[in-house]
C-alpha atoms as a PDB file:
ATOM      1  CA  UNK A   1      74.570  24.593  74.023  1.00  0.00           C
ATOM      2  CA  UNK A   2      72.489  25.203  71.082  1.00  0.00           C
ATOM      3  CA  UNK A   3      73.918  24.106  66.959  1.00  0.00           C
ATOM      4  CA  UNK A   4      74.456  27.668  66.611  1.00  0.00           C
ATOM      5  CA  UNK A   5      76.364  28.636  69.390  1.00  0.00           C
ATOM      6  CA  UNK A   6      78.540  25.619  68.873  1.00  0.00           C
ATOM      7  CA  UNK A   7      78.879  26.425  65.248  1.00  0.00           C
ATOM      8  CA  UNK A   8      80.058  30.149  66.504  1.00  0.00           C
ATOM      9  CA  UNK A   9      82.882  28.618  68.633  1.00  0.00           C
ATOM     10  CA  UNK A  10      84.164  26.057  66.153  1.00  0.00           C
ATOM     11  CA  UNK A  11      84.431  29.032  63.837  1.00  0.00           C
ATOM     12  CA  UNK A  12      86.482  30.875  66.257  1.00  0.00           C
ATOM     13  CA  UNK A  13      88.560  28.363  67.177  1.00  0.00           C
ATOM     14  CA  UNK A  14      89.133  27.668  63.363  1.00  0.00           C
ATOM     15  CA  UNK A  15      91.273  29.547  60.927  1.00  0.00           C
ATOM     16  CA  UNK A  16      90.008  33.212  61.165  1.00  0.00           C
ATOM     17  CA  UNK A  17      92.430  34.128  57.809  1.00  0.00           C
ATOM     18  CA  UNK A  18      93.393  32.873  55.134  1.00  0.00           C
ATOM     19  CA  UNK A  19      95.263  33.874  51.875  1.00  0.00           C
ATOM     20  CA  UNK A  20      94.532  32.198  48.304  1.00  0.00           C
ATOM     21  CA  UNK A  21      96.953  33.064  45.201  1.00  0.00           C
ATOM     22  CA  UNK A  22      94.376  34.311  42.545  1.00  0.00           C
ATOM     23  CA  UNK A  23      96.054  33.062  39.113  1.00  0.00           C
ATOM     24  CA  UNK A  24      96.084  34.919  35.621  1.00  0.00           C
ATOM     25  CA  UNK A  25      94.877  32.696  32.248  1.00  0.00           C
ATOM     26  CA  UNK A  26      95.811  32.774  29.074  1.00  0.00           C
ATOM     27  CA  UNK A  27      93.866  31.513  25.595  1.00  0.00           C
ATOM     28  CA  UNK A  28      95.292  28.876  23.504  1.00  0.00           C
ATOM     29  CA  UNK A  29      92.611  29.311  21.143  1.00  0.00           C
ATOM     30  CA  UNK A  30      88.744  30.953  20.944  1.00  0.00           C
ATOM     31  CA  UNK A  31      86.052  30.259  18.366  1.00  0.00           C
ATOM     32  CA  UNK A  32      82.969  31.842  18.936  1.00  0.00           C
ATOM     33  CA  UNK A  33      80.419  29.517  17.193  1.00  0.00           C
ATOM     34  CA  UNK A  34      77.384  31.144  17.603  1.00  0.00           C
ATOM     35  CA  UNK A  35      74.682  33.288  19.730  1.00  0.00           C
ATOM     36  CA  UNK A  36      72.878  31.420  22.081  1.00  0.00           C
ATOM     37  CA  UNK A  37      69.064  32.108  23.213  1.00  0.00           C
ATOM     38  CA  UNK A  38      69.658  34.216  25.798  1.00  0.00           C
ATOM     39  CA  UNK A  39      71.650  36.424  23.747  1.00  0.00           C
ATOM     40  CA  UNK A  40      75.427  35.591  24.730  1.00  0.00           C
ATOM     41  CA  UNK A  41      77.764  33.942  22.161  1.00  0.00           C
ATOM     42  CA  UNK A  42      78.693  29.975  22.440  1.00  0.00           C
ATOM     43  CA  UNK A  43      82.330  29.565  22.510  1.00  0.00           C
ATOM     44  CA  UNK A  44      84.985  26.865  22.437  1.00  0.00           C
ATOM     45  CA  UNK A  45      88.048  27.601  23.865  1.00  0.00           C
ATOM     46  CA  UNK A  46      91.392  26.518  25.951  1.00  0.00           C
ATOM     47  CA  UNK A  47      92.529  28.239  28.604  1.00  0.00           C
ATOM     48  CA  UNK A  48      95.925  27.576  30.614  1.00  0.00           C
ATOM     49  CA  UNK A  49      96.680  29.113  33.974  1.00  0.00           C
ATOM     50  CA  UNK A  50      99.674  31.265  34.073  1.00  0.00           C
ATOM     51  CA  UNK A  51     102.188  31.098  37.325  1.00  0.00           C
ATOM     52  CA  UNK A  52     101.150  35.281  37.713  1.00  0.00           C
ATOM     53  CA  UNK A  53      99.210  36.017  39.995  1.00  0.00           C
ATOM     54  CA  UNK A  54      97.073  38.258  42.740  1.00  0.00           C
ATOM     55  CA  UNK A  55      96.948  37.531  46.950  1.00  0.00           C
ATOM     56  CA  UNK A  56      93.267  37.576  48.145  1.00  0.00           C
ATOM     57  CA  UNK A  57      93.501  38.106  51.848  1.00  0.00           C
ATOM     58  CA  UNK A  58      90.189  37.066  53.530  1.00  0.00           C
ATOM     59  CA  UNK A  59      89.461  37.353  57.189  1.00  0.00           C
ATOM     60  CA  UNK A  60      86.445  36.375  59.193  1.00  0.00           C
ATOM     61  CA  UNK A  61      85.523  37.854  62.853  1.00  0.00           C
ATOM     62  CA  UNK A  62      82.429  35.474  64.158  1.00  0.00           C
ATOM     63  CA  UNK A  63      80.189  38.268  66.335  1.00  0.00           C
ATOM     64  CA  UNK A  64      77.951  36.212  68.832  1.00  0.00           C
ATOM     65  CA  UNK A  65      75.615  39.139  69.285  1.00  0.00           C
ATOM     66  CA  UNK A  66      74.795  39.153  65.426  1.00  0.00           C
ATOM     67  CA  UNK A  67      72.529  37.666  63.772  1.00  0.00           C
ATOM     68  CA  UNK A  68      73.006  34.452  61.824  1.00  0.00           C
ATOM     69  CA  UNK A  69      74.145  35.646  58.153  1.00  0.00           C
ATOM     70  CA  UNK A  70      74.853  39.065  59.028  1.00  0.00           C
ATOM     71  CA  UNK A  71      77.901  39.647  57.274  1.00  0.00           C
ATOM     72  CA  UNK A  72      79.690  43.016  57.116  1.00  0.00           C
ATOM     73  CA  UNK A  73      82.080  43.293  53.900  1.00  0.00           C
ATOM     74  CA  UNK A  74      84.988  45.003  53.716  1.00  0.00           C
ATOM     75  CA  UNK A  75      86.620  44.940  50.515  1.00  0.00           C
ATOM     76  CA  UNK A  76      90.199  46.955  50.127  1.00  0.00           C
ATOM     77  CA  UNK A  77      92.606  46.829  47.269  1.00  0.00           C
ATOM     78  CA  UNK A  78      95.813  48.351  46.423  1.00  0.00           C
ATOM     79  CA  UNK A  79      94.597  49.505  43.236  1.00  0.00           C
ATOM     80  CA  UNK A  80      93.131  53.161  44.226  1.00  0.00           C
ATOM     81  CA  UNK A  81      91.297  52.843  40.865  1.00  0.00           C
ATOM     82  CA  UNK A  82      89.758  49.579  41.389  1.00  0.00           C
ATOM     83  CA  UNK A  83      85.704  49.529  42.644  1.00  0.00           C
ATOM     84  CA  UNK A  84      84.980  47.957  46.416  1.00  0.00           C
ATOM     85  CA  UNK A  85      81.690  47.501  46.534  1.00  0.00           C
ATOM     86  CA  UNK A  86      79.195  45.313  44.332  1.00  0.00           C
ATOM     87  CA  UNK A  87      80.973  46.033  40.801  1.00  0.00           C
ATOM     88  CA  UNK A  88      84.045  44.183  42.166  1.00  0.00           C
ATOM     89  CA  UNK A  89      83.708  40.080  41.250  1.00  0.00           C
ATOM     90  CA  UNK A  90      85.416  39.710  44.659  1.00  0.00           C
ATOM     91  CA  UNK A  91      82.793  41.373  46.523  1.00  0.00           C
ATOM     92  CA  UNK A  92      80.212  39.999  44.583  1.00  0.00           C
ATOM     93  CA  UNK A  93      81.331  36.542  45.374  1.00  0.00           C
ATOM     94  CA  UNK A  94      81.132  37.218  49.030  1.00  0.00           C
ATOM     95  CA  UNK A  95      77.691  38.433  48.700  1.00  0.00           C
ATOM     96  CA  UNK A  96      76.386  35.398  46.765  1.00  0.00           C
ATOM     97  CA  UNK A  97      78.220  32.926  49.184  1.00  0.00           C
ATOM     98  CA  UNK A  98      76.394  34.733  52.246  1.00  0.00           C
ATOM     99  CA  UNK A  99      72.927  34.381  50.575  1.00  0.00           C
ATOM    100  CA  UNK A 100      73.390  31.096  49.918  1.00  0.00           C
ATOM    101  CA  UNK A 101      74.684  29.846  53.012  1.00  0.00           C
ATOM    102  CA  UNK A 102      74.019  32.394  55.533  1.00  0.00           C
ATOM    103  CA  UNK A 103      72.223  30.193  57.679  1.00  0.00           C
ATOM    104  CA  UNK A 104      74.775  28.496  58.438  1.00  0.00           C
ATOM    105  CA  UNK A 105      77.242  30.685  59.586  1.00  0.00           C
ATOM    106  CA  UNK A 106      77.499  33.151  62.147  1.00  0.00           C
ATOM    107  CA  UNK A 107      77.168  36.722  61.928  1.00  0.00           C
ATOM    108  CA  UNK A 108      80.293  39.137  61.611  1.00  0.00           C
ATOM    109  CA  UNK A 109      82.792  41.203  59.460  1.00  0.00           C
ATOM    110  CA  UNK A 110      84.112  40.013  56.743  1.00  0.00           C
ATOM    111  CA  UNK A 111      87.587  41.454  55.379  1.00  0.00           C
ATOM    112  CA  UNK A 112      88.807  40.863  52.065  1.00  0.00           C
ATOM    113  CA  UNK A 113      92.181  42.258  50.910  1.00  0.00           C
ATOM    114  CA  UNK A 114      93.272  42.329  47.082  1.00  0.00           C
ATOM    115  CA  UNK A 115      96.659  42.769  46.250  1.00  0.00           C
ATOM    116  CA  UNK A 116      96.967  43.309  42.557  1.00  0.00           C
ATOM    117  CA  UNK A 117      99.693  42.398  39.632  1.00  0.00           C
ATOM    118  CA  UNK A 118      97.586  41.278  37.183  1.00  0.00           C
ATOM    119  CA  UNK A 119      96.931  43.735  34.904  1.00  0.00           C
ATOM    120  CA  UNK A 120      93.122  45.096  34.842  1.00  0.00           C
ATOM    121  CA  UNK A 121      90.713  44.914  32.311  1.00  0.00           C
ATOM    122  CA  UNK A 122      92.967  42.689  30.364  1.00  0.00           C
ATOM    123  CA  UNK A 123      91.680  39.863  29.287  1.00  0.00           C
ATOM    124  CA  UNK A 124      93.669  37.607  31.694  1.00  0.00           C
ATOM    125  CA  UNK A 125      90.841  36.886  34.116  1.00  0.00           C
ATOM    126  CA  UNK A 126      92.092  39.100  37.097  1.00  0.00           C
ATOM    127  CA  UNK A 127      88.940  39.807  38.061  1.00  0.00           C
ATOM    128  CA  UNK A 128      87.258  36.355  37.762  1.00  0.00           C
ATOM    129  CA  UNK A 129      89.974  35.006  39.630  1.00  0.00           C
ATOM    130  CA  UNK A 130      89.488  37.185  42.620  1.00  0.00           C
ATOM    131  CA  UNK A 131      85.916  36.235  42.487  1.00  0.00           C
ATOM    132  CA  UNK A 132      87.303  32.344  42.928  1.00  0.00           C
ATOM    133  CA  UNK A 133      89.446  32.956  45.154  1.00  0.00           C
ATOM    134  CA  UNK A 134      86.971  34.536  47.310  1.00  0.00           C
ATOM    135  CA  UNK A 135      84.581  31.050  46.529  1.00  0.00           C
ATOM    136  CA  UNK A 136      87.595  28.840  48.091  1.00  0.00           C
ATOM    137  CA  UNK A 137      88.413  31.362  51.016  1.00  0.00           C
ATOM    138  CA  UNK A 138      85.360  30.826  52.194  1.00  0.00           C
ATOM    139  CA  UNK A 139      84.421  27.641  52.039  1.00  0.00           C
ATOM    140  CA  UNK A 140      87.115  26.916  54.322  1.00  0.00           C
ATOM    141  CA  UNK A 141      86.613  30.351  56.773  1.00  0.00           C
ATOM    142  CA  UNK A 142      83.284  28.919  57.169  1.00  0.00           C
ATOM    143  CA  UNK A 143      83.673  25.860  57.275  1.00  0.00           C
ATOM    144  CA  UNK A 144      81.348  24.781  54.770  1.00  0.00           C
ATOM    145  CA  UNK A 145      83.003  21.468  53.108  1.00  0.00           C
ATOM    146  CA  UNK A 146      81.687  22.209  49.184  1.00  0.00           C
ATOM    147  CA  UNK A 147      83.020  20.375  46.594  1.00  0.00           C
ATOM    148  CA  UNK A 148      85.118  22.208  43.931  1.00  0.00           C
ATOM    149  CA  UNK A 149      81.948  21.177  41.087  1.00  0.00           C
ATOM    150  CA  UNK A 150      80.147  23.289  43.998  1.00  0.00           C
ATOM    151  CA  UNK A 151      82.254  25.914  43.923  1.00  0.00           C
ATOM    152  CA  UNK A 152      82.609  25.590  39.881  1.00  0.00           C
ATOM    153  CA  UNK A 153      78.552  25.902  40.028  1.00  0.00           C
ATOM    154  CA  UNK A 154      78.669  28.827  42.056  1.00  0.00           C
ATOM    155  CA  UNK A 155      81.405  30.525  40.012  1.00  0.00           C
ATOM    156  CA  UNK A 156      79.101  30.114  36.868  1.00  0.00           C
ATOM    157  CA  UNK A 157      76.383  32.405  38.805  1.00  0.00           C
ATOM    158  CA  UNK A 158      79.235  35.157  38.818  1.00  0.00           C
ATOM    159  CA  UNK A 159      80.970  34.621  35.339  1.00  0.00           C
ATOM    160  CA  UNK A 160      82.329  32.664  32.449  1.00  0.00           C
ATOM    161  CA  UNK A 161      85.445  32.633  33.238  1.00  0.00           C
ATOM    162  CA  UNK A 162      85.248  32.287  37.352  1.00  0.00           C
ATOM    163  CA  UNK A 163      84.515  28.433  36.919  1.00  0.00           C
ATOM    164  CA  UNK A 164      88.157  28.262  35.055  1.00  0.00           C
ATOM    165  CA  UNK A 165      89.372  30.159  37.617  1.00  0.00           C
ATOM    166  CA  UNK A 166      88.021  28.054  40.610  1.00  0.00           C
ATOM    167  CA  UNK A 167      90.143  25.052  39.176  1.00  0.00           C
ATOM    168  CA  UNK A 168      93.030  26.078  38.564  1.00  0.00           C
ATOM    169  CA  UNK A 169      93.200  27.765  42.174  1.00  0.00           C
ATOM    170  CA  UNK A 170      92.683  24.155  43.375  1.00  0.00           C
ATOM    171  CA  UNK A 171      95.525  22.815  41.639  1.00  0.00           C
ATOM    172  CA  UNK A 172      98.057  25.563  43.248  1.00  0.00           C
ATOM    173  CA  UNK A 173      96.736  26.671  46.667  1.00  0.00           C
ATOM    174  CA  UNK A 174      98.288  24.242  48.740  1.00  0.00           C
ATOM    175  CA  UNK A 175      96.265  25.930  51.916  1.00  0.00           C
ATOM    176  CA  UNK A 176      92.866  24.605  50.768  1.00  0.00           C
ATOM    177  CA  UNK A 177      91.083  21.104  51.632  1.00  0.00           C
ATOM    178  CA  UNK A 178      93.037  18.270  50.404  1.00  0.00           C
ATOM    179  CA  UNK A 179      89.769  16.514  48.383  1.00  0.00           C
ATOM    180  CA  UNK A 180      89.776  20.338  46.637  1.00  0.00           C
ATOM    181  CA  UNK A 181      93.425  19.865  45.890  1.00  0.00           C
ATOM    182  CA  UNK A 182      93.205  16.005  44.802  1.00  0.00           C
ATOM    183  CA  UNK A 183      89.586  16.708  42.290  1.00  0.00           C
ATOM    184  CA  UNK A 184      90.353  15.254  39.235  1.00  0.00           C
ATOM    185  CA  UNK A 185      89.303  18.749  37.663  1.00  0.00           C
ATOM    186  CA  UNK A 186      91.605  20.849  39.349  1.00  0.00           C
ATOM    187  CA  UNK A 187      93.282  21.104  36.738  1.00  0.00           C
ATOM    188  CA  UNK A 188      95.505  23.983  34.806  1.00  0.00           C
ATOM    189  CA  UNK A 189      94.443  23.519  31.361  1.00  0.00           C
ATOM    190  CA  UNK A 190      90.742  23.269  30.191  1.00  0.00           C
ATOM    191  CA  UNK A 191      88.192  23.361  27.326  1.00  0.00           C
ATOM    192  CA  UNK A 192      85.611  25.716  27.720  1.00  0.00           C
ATOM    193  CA  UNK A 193      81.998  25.349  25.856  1.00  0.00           C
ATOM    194  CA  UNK A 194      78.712  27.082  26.003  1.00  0.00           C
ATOM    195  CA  UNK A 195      79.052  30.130  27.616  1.00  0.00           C
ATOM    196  CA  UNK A 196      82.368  29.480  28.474  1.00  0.00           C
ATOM    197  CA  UNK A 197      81.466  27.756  31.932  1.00  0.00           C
ATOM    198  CA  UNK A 198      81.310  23.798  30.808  1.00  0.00           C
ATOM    199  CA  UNK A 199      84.373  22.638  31.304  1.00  0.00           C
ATOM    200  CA  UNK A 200      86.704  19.714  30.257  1.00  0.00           C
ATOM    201  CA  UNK A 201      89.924  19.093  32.350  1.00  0.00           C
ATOM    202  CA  UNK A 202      92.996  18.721  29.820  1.00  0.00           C
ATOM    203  CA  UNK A 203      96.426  18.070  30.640  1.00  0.00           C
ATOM    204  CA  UNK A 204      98.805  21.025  31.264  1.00  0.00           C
ATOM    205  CA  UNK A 205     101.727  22.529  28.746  1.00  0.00           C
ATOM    206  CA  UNK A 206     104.881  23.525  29.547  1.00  0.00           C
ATOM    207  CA  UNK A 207     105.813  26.718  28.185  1.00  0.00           C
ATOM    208  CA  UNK A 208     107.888  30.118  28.601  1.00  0.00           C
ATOM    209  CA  UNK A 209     105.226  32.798  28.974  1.00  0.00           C
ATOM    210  CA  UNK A 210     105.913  37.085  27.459  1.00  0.00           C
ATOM    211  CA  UNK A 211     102.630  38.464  29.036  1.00  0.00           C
ATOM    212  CA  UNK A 212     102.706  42.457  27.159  1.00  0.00           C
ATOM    213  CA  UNK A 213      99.921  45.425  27.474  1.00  0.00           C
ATOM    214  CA  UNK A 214      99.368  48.602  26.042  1.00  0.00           C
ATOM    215  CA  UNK A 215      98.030  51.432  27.735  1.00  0.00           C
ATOM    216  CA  UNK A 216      94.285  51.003  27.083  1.00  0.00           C
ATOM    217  CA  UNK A 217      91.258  48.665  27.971  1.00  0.00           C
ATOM    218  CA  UNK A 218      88.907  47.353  26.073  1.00  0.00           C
ATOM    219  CA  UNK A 219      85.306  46.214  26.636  1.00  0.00           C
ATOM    220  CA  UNK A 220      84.862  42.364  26.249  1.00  0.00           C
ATOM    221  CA  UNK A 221      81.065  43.255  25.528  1.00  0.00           C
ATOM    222  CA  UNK A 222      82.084  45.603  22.736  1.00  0.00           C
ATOM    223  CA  UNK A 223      84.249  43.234  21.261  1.00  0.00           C
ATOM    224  CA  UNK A 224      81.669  40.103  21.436  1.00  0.00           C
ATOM    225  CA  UNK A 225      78.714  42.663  19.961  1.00  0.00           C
ATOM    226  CA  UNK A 226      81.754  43.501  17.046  1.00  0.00           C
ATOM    227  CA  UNK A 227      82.328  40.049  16.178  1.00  0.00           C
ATOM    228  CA  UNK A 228      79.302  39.301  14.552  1.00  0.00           C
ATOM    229  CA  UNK A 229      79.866  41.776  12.003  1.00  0.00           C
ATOM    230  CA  UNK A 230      83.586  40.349  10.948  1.00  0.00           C
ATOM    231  CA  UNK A 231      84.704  37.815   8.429  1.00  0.00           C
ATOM    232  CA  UNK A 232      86.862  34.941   9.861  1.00  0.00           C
ATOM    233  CA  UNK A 233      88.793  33.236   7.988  1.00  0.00           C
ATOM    234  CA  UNK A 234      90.386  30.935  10.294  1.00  0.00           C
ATOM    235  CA  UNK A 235      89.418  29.250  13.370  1.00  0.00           C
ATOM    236  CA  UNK A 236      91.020  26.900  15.802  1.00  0.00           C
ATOM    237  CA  UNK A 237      90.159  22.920  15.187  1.00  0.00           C
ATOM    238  CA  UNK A 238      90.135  22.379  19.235  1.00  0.00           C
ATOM    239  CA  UNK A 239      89.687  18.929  18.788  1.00  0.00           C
ATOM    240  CA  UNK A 240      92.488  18.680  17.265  1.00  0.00           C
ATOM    241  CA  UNK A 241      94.404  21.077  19.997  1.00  0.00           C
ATOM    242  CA  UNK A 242      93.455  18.827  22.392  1.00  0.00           C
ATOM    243  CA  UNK A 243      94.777  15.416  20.548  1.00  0.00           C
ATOM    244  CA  UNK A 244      98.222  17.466  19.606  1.00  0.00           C
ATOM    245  CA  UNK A 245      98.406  18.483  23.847  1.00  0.00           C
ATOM    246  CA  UNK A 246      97.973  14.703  24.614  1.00  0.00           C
ATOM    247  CA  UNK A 247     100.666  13.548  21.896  1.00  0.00           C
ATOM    248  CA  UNK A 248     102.555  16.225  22.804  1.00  0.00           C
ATOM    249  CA  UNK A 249     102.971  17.649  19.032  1.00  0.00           C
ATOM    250  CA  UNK A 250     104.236  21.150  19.323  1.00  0.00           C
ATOM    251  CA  UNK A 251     103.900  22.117  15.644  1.00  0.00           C
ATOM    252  CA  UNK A 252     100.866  20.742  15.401  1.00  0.00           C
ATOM    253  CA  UNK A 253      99.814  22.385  19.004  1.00  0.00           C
ATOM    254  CA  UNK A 254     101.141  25.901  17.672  1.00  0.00           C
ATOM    255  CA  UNK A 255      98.997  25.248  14.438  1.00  0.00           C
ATOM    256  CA  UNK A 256      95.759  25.577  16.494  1.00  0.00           C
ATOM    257  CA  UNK A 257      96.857  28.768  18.411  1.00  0.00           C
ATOM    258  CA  UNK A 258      94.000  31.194  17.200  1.00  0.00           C
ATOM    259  CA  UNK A 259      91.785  33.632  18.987  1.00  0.00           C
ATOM    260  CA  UNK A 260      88.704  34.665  16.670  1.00  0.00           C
ATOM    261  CA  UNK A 261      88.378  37.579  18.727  1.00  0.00           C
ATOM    262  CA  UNK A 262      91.446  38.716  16.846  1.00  0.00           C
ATOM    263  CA  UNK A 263      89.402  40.251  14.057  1.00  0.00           C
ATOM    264  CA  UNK A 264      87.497  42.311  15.829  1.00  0.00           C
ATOM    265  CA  UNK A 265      90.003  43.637  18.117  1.00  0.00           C
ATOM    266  CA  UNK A 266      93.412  44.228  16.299  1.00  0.00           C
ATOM    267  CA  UNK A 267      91.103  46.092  13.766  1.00  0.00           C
ATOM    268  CA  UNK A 268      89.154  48.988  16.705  1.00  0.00           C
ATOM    269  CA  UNK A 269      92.816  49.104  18.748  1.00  0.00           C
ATOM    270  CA  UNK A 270      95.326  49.575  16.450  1.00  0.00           C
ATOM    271  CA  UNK A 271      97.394  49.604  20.019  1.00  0.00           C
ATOM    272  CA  UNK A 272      96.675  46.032  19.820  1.00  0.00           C
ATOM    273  CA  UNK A 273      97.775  44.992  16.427  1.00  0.00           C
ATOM    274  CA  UNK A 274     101.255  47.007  17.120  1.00  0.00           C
ATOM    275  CA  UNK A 275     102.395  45.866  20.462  1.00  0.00           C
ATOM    276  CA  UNK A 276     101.245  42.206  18.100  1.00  0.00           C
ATOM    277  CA  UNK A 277     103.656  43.027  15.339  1.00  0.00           C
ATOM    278  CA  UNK A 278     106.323  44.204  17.965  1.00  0.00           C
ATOM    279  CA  UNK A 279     106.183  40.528  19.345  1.00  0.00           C
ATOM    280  CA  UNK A 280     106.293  39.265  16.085  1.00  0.00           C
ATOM    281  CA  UNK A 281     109.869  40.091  15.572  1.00  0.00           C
ATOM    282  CA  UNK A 282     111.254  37.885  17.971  1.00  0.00           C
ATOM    283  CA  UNK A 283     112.024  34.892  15.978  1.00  0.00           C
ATOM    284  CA  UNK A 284     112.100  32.993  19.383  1.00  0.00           C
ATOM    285  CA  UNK A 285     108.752  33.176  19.939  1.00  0.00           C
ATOM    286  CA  UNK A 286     107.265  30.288  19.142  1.00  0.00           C
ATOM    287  CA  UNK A 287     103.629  32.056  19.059  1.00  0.00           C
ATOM    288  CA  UNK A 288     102.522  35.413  19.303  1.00  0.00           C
ATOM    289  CA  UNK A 289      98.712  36.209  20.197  1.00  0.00           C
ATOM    290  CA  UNK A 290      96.084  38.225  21.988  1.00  0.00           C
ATOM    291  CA  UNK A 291      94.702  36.590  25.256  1.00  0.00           C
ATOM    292  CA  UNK A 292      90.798  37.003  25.689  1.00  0.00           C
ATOM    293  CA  UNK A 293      89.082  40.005  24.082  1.00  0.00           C
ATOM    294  CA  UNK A 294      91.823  41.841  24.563  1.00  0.00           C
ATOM    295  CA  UNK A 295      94.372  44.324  25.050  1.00  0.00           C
ATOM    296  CA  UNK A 296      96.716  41.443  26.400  1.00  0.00           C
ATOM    297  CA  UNK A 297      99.216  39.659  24.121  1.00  0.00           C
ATOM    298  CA  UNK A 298     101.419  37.156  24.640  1.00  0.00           C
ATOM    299  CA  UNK A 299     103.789  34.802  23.300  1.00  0.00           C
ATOM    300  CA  UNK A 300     104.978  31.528  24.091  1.00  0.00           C
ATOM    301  CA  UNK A 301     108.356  30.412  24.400  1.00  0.00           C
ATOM    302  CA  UNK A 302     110.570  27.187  24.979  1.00  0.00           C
ATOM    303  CA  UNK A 303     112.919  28.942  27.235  1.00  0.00           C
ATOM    304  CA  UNK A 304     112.673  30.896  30.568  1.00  0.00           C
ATOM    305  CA  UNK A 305     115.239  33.378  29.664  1.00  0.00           C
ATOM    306  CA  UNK A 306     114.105  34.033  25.854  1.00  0.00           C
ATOM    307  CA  UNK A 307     111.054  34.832  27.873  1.00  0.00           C
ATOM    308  CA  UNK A 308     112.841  37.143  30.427  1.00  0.00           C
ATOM    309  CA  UNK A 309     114.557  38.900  27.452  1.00  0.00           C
ATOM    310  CA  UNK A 310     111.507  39.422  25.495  1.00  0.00           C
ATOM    311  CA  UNK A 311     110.267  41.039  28.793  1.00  0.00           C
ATOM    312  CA  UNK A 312     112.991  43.279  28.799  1.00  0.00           C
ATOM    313  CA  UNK A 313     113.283  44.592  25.294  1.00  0.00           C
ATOM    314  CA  UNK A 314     109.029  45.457  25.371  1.00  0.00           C
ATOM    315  CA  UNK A 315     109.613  47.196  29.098  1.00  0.00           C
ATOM    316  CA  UNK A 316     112.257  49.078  27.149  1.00  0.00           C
ATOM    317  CA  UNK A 317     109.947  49.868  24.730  1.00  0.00           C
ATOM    318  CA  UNK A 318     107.147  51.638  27.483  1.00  0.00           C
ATOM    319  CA  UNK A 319     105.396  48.530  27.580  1.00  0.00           C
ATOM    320  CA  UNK A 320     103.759  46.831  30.480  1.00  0.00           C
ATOM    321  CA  UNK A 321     105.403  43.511  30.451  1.00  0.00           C
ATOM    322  CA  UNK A 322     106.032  40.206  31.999  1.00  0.00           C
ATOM    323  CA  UNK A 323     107.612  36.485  31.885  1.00  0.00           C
ATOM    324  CA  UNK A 324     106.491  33.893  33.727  1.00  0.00           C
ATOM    325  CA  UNK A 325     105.578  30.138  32.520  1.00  0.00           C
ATOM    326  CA  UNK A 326     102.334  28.242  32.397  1.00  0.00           C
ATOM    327  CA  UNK A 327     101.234  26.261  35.601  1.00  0.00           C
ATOM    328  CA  UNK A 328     102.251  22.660  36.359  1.00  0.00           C
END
């Protein structure tokens, strides 16, 4: 029996499906600290994983009569709105797994199932996370035995915020390899440089989580070209974030809570600044503030059920809300 043919019956003896919870994120703090050569903007960041998530259903149907690499995809969502083909970070993920390791697996169809809560074109990483997701799915479909730095590496081809992503599905999937699980940077919490895709593994925070979004999107791109042109006054001291997460010094922690991206964003949506100020007037929230570029806010709580209250008053209010917590 030739490698091939014995790789095409492993495969089919192996797991065929598999199902990978595709986490939200949320931003502690951005800076943007300048424009790099290639024309994107250097950041600093930290980024927590919230417990909110999608279900990216992958299957894999090994055809012996294909040829090696041949991979059919078939992306469906239940989002009629959503795109299935090469604009989708899911699909695209799929696509650069296949050219990379095509020789190595056999041909077939390739199923891919998104069911979506996250909100879209929120800031929140949805759609980087189904791009991840689609990274670990595979590896284990097919068998392939990466490391999660590969997968990180591979994430970075896709987008900033997939690497993130890729980690902090390790540290929750409790379906995928047990050295993915056990990496010391699958993590929930992280520092992101550069272009967003160096990472440092930090240690998690516990916290009640309002997740709140008004009726509009807004264009990460337009908001990173709009930056430039603002005046910011205050910026996060990360470093210190970081020491104030280890110590575990709320007020200090809280003090560091600021997304640059604020300036640009709260000014062009004035959506954004209300559903802000509506937060605002919850004196139980310990800190109110947009996630990302944009149009998510959120605000961060001590208590589960000041969260779920929160939650209830902004639903009554013809927002799209939720309460969950930050991952473990």
């Amino acid at each position: 029996m030739s490698g091939y043919a014995a790789h095409f019956r492993y495969l089919v003896r192996k797991m065929k499906e598999i199902k990978v919870s595709s986490y939200a994120k949320i931003n502690f703090s951005i800076d943007v600290t300048g424009v790099l050569e290639n024309g994107m903007h250097a950041v600093d960041m930290i980024m927590h994983q919230i417990d909110f998530f999608d279900d990216v259903n992958l299957s894999f149907v090994p055809v012996e009569t294909a040829e090696r690499g041949d991979v059919t995809i078939e992306l469906s969502t239940n989002r009629y709105y959503l795109p299935t083909d090469q604009r989708n970070l899911a699909y695209k993920a799929a696509e650069l797994m296949t050219e990379r390791f095509g020789e190595q697996i056999p041909g077939g169809l390739l199923k891919i199932h998104i069911q979506k809560r996250i909100p879209v074109a929120a800031g929140m990483a949805g759609g980087s996370g189904n791009g991840a997701a689609v990274l670990h799915g595979l590896n284990v479909l097919w068998n392939l035995d990466l490391s999660l730095e590969e997968l990180c590496n591979l994430g970075s081809a896709l987008g900033s915020d997939v690497p993130f992503c890729v980690m902090g599905q390790a540290r929750m999937n409790y379906r995928l390899p047990h050295k993915i699980r056990k990496d010391s940077s699958a993590v929930s919490c992280a520092r992101a440089t550069g272009t967003g895709t160096d990472m440092e593994p930090l240690h998690s925070v516990k916290k009640a989580v309002v997740i709140a979004k008004p009726p509009i999107g807004v264009s990460t791109r337009e908001v990173y070209q709009g930056i430039d042109h603002c005046e910011i006054t205050a910026r996060p001291d990360n470093d210190a974030m970081i020491k104030a997460i280890y110590e575990k010094n709320n007020e200090s922690f809280l003090e560091e809570c600021i997304n640059v991206l604020e300036n640009y964003t709260l000014k062009a949506y004035p959506e954004v600044q209300k559903l802000k100020e509506v937060l605002l007037q919850d004196q139980r929230a310990e800190k109110v503030l947009m996630s990302g570029s944009g149009p998510t806010v959120f605000a961060l709580y001590q208590k589960i059920a000041e969260a779920r209250k929160a939650c209830s008053i902004l639903r009554e209010q013809g927002y799209e809300a939720y309460w969950t917590k930050t991952t473990k």
